[in-house]
PDB file of N, CA and C in Angstrom:
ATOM      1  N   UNK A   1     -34.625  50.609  -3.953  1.00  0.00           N
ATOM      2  CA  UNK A   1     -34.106  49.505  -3.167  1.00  0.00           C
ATOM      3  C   UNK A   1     -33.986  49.956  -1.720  1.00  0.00           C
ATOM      4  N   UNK A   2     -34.030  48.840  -0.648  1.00  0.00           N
ATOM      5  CA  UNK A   2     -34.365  49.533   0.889  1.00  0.00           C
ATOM      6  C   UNK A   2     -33.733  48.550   1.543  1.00  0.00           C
ATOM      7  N   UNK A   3     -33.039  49.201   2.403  1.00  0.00           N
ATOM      8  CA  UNK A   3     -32.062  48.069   2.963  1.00  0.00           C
ATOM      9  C   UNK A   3     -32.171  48.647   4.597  1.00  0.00           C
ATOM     10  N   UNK A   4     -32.321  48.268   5.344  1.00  0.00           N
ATOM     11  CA  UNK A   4     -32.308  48.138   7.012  1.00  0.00           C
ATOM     12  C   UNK A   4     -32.676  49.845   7.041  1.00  0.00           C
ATOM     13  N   UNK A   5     -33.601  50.655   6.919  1.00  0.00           N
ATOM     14  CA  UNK A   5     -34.215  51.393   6.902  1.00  0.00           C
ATOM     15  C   UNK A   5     -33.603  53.002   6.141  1.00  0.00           C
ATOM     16  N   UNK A   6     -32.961  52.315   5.479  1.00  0.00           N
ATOM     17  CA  UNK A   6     -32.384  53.135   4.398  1.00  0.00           C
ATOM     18  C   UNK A   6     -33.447  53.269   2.904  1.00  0.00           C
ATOM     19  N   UNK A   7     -33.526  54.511   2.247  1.00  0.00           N
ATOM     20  CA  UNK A   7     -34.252  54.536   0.728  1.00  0.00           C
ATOM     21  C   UNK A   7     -33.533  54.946  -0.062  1.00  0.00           C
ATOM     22  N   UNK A   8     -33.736  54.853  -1.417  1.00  0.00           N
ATOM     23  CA  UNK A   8     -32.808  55.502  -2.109  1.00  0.00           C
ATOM     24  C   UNK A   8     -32.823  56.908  -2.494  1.00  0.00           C
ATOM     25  N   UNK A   9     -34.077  57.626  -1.978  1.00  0.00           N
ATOM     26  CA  UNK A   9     -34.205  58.756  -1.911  1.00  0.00           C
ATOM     27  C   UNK A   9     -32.906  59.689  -0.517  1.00  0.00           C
ATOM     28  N   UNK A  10     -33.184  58.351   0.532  1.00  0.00           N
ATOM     29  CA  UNK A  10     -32.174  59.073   1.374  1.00  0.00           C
ATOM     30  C   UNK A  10     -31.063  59.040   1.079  1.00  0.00           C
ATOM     31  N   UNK A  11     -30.577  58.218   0.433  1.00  0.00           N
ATOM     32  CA  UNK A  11     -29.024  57.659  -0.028  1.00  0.00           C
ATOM     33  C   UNK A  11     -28.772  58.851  -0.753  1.00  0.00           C
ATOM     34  N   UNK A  12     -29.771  59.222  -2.185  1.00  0.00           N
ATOM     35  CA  UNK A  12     -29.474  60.351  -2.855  1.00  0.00           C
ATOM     36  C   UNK A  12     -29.167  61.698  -1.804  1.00  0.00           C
ATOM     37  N   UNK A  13     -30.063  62.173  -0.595  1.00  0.00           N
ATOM     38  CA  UNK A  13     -29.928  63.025   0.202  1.00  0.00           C
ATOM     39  C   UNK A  13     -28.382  63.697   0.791  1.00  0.00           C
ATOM     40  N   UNK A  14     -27.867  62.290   1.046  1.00  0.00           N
ATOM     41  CA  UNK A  14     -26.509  62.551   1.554  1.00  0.00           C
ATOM     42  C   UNK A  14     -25.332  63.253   1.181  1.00  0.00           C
ATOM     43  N   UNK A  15     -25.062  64.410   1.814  1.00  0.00           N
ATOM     44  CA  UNK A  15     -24.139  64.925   0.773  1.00  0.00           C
ATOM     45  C   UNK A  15     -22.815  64.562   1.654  1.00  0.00           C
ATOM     46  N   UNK A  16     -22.562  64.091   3.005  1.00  0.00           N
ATOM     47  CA  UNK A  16     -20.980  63.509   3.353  1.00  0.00           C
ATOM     48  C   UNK A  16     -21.752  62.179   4.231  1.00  0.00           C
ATOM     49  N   UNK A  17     -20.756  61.100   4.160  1.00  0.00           N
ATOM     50  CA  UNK A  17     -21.145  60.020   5.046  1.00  0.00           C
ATOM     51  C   UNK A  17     -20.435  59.970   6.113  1.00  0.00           C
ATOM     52  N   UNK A  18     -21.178  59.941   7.244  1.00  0.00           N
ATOM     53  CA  UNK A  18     -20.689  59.819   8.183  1.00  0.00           C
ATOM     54  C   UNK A  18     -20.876  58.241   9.076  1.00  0.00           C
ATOM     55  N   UNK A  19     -20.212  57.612   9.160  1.00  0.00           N
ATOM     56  CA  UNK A  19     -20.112  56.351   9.989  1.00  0.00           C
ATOM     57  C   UNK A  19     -21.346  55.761  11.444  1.00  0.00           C
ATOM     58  N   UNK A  20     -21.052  56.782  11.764  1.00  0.00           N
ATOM     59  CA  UNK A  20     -21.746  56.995  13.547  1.00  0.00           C
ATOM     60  C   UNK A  20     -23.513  57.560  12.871  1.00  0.00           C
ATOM     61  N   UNK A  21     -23.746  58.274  11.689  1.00  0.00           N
ATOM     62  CA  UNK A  21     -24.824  57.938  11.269  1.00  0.00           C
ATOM     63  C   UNK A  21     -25.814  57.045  10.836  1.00  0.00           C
ATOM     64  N   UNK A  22     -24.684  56.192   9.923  1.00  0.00           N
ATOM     65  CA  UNK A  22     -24.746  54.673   9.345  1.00  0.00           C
ATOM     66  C   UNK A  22     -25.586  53.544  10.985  1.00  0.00           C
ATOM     67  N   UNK A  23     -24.313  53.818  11.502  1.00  0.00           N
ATOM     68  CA  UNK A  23     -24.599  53.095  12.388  1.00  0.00           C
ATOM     69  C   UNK A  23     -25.948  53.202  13.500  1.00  0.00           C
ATOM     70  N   UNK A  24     -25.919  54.517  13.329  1.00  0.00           N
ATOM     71  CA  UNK A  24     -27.489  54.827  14.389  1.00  0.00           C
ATOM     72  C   UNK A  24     -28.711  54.308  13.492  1.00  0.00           C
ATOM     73  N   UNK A  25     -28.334  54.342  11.985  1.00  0.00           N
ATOM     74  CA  UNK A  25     -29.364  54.285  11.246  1.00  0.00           C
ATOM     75  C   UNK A  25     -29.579  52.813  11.296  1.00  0.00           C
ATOM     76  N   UNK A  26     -28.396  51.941  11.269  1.00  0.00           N
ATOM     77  CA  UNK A  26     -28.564  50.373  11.081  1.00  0.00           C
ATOM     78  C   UNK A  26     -28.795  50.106  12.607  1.00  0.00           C
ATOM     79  N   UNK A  27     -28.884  50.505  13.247  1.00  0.00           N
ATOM     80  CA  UNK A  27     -28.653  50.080  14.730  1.00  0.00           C
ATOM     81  C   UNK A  27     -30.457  50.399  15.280  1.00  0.00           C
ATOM     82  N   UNK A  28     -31.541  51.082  14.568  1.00  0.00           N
ATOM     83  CA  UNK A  28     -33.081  51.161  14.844  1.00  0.00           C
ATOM     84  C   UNK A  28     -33.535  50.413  14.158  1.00  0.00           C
ATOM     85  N   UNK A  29     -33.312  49.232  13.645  1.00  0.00           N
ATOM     86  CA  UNK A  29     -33.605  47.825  13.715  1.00  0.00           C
ATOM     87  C   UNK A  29     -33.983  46.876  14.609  1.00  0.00           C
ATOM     88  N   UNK A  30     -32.407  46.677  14.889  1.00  0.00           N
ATOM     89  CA  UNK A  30     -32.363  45.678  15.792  1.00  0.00           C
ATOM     90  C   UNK A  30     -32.542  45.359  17.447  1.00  0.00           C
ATOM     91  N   UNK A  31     -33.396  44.492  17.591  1.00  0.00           N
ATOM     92  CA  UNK A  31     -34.199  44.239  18.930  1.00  0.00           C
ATOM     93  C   UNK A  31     -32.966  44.497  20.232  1.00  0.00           C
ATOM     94  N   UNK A  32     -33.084  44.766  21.141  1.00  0.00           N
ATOM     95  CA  UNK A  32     -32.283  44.248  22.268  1.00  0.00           C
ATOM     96  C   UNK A  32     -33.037  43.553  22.942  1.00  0.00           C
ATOM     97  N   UNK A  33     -32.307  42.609  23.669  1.00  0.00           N
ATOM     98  CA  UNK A  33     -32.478  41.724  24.335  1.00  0.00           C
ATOM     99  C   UNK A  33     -32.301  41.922  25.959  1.00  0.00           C
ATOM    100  N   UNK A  34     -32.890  41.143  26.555  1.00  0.00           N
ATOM    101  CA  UNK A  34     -32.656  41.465  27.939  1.00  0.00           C
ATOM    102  C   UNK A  34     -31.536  41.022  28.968  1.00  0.00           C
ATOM    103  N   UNK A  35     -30.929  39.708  28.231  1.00  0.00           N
ATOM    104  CA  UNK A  35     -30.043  38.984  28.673  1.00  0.00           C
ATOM    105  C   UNK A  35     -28.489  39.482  28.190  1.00  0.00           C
ATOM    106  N   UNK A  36     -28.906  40.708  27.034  1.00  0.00           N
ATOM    107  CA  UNK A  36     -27.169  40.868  26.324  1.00  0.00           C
ATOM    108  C   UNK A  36     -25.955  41.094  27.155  1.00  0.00           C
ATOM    109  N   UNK A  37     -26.239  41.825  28.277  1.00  0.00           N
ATOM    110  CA  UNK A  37     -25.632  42.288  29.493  1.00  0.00           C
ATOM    111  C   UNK A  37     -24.498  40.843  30.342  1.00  0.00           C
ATOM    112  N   UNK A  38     -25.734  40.037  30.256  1.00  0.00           N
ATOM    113  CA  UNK A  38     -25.373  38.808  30.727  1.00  0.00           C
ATOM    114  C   UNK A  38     -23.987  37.923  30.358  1.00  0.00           C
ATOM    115  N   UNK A  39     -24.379  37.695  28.772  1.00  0.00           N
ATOM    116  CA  UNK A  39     -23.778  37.119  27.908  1.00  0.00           C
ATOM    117  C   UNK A  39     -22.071  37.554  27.706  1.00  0.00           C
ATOM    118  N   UNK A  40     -22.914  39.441  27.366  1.00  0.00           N
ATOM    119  CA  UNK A  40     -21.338  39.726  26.759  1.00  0.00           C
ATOM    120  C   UNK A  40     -20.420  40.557  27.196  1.00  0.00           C
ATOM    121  N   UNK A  41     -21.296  41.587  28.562  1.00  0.00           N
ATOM    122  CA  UNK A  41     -20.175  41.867  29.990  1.00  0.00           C
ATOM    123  C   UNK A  41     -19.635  41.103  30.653  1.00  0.00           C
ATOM    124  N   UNK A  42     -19.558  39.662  30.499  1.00  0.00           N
ATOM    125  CA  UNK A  42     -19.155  39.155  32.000  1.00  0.00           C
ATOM    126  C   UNK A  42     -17.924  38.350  31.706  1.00  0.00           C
ATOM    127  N   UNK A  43     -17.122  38.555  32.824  1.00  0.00           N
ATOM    128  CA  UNK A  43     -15.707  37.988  33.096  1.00  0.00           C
ATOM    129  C   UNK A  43     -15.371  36.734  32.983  1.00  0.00           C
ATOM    130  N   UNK A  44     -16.652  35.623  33.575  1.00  0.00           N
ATOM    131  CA  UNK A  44     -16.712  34.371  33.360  1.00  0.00           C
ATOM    132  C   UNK A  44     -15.965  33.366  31.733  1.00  0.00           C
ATOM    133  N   UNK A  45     -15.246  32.465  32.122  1.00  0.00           N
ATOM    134  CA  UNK A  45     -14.915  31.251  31.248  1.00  0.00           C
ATOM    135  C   UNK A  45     -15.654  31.462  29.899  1.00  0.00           C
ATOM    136  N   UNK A  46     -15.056  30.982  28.640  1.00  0.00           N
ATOM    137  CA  UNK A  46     -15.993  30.921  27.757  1.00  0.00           C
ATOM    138  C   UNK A  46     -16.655  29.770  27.537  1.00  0.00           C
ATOM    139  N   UNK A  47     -16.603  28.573  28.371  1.00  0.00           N
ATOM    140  CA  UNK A  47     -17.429  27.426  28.275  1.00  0.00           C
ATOM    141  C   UNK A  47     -18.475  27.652  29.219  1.00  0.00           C
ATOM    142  N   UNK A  48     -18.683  28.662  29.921  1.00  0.00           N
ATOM    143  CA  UNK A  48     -19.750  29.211  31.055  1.00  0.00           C
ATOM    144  C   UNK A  48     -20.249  30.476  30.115  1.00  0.00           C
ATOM    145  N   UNK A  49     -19.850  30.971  29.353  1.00  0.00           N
ATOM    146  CA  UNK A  49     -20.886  32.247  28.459  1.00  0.00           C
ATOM    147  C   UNK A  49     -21.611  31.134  27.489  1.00  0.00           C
ATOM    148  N   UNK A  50     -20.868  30.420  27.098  1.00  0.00           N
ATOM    149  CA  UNK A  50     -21.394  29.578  26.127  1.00  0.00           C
ATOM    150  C   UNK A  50     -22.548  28.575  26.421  1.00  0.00           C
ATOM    151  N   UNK A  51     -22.328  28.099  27.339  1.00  0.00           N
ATOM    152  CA  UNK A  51     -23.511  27.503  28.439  1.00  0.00           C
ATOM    153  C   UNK A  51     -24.839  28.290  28.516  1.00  0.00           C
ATOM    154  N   UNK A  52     -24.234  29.807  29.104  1.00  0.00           N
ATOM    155  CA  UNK A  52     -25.302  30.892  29.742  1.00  0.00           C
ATOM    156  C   UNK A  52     -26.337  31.175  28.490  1.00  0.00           C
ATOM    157  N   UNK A  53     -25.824  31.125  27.306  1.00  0.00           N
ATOM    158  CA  UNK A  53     -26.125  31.484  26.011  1.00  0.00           C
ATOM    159  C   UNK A  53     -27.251  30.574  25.298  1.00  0.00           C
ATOM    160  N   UNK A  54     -26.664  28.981  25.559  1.00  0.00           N
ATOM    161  CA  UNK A  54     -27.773  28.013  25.264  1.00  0.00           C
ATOM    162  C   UNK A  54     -28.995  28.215  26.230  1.00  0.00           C
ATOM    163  N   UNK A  55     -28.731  28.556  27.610  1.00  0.00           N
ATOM    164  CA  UNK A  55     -29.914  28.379  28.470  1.00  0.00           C
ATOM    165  C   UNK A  55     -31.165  29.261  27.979  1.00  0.00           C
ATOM    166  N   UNK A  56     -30.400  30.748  28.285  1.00  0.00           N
ATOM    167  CA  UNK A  56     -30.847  31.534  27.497  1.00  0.00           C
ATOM    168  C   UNK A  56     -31.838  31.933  26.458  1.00  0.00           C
ATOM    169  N   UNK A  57     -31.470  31.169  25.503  1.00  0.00           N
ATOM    170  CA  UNK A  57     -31.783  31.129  24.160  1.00  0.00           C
ATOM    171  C   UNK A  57     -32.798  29.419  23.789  1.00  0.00           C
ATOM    172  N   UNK A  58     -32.933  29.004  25.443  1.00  0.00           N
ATOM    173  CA  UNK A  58     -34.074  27.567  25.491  1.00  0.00           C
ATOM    174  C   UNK A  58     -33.530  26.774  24.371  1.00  0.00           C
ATOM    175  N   UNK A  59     -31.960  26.357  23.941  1.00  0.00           N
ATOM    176  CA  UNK A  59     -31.785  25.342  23.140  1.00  0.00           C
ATOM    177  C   UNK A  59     -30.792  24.262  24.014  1.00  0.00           C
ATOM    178  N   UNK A  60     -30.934  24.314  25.274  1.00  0.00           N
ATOM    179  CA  UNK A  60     -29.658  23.065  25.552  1.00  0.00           C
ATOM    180  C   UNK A  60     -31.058  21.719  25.682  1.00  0.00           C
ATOM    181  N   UNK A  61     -30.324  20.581  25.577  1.00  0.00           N
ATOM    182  CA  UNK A  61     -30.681  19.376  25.248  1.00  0.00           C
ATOM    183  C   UNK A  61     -30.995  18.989  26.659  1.00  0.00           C
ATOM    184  N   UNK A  62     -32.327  19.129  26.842  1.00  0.00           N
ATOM    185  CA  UNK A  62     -32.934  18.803  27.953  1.00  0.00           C
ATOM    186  C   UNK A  62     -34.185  17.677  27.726  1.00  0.00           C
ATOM    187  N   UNK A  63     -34.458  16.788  28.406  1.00  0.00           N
ATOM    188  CA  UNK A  63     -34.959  15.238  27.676  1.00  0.00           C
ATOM    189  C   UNK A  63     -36.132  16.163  27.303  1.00  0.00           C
ATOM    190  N   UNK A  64     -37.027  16.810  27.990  1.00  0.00           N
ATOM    191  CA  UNK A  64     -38.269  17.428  27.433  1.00  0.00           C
ATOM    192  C   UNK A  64     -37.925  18.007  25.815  1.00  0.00           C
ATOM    193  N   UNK A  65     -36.830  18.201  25.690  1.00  0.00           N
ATOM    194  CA  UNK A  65     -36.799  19.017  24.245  1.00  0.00           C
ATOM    195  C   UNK A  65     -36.121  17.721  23.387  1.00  0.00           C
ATOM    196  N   UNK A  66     -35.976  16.491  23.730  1.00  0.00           N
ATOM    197  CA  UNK A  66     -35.225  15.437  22.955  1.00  0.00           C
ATOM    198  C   UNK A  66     -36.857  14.437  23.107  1.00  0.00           C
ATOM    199  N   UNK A  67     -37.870  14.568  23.825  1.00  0.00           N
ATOM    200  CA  UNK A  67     -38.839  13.776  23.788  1.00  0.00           C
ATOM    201  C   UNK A  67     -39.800  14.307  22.453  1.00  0.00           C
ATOM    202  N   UNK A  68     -39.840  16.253  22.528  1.00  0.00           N
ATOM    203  CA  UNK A  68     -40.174  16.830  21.373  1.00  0.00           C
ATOM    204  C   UNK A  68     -39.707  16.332  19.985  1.00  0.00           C
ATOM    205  N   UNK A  69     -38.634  15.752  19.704  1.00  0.00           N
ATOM    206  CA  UNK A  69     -37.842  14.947  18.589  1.00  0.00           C
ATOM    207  C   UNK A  69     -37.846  14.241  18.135  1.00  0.00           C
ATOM    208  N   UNK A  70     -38.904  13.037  19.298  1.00  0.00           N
ATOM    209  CA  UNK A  70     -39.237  11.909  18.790  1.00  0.00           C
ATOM    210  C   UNK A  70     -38.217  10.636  19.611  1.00  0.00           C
ATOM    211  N   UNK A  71     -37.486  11.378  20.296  1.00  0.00           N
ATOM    212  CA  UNK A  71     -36.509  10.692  21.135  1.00  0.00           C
ATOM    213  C   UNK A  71     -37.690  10.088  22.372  1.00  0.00           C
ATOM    214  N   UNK A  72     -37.129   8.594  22.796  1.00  0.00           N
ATOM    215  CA  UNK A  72     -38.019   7.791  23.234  1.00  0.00           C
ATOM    216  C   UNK A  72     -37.112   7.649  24.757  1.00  0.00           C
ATOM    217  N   UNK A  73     -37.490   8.262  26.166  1.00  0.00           N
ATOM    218  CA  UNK A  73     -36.653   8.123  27.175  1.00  0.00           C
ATOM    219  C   UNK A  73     -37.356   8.704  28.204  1.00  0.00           C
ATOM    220  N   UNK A  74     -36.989   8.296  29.583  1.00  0.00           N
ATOM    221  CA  UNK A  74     -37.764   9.169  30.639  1.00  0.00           C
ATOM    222  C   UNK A  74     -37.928  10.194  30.444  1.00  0.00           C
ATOM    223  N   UNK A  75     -38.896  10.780  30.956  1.00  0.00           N
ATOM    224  CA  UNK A  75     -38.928  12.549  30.820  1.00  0.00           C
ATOM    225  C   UNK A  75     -38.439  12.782  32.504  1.00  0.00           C
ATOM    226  N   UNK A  76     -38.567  12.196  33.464  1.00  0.00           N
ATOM    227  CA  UNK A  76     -38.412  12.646  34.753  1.00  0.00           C
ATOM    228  C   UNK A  76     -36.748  13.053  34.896  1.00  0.00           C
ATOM    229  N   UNK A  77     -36.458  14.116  35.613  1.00  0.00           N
ATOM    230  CA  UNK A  77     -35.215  14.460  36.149  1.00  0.00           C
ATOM    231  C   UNK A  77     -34.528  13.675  36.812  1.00  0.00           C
ATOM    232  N   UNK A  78     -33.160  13.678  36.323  1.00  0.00           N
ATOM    233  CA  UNK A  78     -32.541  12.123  37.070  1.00  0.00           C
ATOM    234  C   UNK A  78     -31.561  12.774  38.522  1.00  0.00           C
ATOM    235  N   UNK A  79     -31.609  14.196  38.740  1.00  0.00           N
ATOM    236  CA  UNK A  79     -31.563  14.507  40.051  1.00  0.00           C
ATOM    237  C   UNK A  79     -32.999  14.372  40.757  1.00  0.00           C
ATOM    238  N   UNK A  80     -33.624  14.482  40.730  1.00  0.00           N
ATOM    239  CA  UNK A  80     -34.680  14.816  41.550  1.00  0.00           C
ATOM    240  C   UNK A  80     -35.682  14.439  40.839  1.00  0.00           C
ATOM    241  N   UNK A  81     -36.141  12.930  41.126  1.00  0.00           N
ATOM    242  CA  UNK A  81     -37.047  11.743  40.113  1.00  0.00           C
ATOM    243  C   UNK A  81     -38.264  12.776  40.466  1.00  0.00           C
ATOM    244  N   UNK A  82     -39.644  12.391  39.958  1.00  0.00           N
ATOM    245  CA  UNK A  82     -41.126  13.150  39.815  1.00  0.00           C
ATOM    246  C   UNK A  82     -41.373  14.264  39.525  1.00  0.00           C
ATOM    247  N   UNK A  83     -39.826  15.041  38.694  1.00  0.00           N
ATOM    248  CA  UNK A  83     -40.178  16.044  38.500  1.00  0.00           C
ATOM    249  C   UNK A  83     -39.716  15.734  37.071  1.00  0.00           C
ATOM    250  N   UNK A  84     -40.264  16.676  35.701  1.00  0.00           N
ATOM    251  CA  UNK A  84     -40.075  16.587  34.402  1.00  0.00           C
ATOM    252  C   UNK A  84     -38.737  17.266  33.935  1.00  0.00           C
ATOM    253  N   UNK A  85     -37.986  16.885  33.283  1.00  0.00           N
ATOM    254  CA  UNK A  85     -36.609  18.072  33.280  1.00  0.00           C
ATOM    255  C   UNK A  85     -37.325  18.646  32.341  1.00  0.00           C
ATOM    256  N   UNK A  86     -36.941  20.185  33.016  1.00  0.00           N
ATOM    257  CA  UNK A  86     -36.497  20.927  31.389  1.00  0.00           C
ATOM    258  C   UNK A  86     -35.941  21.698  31.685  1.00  0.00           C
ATOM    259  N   UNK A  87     -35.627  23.070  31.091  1.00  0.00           N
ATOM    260  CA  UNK A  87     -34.460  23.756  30.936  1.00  0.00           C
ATOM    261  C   UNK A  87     -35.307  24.703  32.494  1.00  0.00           C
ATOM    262  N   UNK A  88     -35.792  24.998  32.656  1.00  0.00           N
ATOM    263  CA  UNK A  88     -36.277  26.112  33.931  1.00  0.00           C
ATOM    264  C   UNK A  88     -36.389  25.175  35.074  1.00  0.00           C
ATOM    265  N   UNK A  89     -36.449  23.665  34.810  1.00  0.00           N
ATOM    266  CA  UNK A  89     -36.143  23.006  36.122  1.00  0.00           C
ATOM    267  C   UNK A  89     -34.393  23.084  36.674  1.00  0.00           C
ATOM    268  N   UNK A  90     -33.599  22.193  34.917  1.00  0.00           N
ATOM    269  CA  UNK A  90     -32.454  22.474  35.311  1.00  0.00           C
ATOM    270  C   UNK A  90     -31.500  23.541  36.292  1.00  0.00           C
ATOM    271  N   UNK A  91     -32.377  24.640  35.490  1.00  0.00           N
ATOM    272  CA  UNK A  91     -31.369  25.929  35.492  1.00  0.00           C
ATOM    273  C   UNK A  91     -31.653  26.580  36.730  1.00  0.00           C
ATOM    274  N   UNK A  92     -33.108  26.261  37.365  1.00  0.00           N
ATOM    275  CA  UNK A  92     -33.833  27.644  38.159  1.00  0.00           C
ATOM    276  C   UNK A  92     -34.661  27.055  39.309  1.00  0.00           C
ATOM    277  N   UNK A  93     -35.076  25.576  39.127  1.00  0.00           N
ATOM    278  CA  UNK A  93     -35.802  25.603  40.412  1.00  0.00           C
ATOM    279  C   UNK A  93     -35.786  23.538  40.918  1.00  0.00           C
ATOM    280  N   UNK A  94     -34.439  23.274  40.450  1.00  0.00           N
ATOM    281  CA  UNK A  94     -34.043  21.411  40.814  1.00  0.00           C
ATOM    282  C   UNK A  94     -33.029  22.237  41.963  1.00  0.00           C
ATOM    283  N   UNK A  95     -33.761  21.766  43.285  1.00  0.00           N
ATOM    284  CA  UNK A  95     -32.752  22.164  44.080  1.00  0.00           C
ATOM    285  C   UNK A  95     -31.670  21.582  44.464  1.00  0.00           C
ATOM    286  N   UNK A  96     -30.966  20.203  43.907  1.00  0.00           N
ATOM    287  CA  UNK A  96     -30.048  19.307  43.460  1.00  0.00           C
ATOM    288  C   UNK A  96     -29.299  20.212  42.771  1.00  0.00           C
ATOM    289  N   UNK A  97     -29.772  20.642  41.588  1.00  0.00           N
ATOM    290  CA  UNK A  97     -29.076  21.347  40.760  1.00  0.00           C
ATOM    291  C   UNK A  97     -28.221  23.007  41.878  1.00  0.00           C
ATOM    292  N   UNK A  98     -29.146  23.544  42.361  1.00  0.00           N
ATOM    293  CA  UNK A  98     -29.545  24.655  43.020  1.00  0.00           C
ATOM    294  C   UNK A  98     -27.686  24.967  44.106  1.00  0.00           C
ATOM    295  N   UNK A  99     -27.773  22.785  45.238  1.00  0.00           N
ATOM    296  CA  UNK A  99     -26.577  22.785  45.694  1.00  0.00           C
ATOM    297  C   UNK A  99     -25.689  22.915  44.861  1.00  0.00           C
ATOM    298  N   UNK A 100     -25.763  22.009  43.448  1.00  0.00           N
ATOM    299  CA  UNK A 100     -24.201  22.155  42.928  1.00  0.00           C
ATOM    300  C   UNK A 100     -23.945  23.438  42.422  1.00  0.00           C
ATOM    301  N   UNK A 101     -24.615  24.425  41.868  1.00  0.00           N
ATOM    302  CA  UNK A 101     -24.855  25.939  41.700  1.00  0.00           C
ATOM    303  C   UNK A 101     -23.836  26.687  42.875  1.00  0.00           C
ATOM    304  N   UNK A 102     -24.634  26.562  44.124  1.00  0.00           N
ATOM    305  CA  UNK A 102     -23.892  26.882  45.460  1.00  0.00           C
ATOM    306  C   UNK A 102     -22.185  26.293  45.693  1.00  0.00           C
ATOM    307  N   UNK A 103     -22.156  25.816  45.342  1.00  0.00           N
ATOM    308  CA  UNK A 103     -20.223  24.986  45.361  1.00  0.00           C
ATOM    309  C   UNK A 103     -19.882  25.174  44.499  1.00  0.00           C
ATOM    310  N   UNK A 104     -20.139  25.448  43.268  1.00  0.00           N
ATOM    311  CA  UNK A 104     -19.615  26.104  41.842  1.00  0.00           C
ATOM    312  C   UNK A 104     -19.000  27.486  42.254  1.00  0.00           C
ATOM    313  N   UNK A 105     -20.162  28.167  42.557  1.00  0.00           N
ATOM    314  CA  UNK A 105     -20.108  29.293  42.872  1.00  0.00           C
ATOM    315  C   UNK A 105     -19.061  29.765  43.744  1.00  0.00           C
ATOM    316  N   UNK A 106     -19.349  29.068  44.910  1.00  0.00           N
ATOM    317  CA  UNK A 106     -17.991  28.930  46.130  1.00  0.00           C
ATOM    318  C   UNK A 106     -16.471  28.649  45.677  1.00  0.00           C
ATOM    319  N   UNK A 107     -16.532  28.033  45.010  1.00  0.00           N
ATOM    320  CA  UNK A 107     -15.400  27.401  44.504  1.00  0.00           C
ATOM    321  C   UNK A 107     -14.900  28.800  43.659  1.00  0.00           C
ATOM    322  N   UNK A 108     -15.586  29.118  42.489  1.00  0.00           N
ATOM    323  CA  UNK A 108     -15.394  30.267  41.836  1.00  0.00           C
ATOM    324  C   UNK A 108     -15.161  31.613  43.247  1.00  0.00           C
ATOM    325  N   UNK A 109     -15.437  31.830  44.105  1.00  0.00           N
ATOM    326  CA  UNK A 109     -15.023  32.943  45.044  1.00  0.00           C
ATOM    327  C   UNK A 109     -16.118  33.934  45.114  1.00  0.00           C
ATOM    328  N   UNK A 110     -17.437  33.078  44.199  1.00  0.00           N
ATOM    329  CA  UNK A 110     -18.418  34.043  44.364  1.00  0.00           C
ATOM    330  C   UNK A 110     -19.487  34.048  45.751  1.00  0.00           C
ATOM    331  N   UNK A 111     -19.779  35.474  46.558  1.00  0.00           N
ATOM    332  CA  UNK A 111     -20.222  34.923  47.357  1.00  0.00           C
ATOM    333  C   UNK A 111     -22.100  35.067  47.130  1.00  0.00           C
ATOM    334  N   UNK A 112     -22.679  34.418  46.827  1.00  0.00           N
ATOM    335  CA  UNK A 112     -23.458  34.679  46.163  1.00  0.00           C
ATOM    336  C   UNK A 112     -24.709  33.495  46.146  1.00  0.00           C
ATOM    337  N   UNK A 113     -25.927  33.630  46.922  1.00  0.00           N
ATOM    338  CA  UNK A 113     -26.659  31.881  46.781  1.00  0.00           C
ATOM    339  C   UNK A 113     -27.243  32.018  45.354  1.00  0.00           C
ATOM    340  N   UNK A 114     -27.433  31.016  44.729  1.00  0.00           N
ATOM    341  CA  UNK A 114     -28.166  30.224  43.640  1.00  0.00           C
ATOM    342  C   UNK A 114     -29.680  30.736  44.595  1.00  0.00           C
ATOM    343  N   UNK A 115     -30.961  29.533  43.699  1.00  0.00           N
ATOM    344  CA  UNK A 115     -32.407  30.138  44.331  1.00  0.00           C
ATOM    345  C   UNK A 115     -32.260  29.507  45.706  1.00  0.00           C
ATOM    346  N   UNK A 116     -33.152  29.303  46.410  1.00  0.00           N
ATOM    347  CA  UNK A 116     -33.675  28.268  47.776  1.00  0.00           C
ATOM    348  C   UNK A 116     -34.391  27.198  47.134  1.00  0.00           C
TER     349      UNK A 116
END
């Protein structure tokens, strides 16, 4: 039987268990990500990690991903008409979006611009 890169030959091997082994052993699995830093160092609100997390992870409800569904509605951005929403317009380049980013930010004490 083989479980997250464990055998039972190694299991038999072991003559003390050590924890911090376990863990190195279960821990050359799993992928890292590039954004983890993002998510789960930061000081920010948890309705703003939680946000950061959907963007992230390309699941917030953006009409392009509700037109994918079968959902029947403009696709154009209702800040900034002729352009298509989706989540990399929202988030990264609706410069509508971009100001309110900038006064969020301000407001929060960050001094810091959003894109141009």
């Amino acid at each position: 039987m083989e479980a997250a890169g464990l055998n039972v030959e190694d299991e038999l091997k072991v003559q003390s268990f050590s924890i911090r082994q376990m863990y190195l052993k279960l821990m050359t699995t799993l992928l890292r990500v590039g954004w983890r830093k993002l998510i789960y160092s930061n000081p920010s609100p948890p309705k703003w990690l939680f946000m950061g997390y959907l963007v992230v992870n390309g699941i917030v409800y953006s009409k392009d991903r509700l037109i994918k569904w079968g959902m029947d509605m403009d696709p154009l951005c209702q800040l900034r008409k002729g352009v298509a929403e989706t989540i990399n317009h929202l988030f990264f380049t609706c410069l509508v979006a971009a100001a309110l980013w900038n006064k969020l930010l301000q407001w929060q004490g960050i001094t810091r611009q959003c894109w141009d």
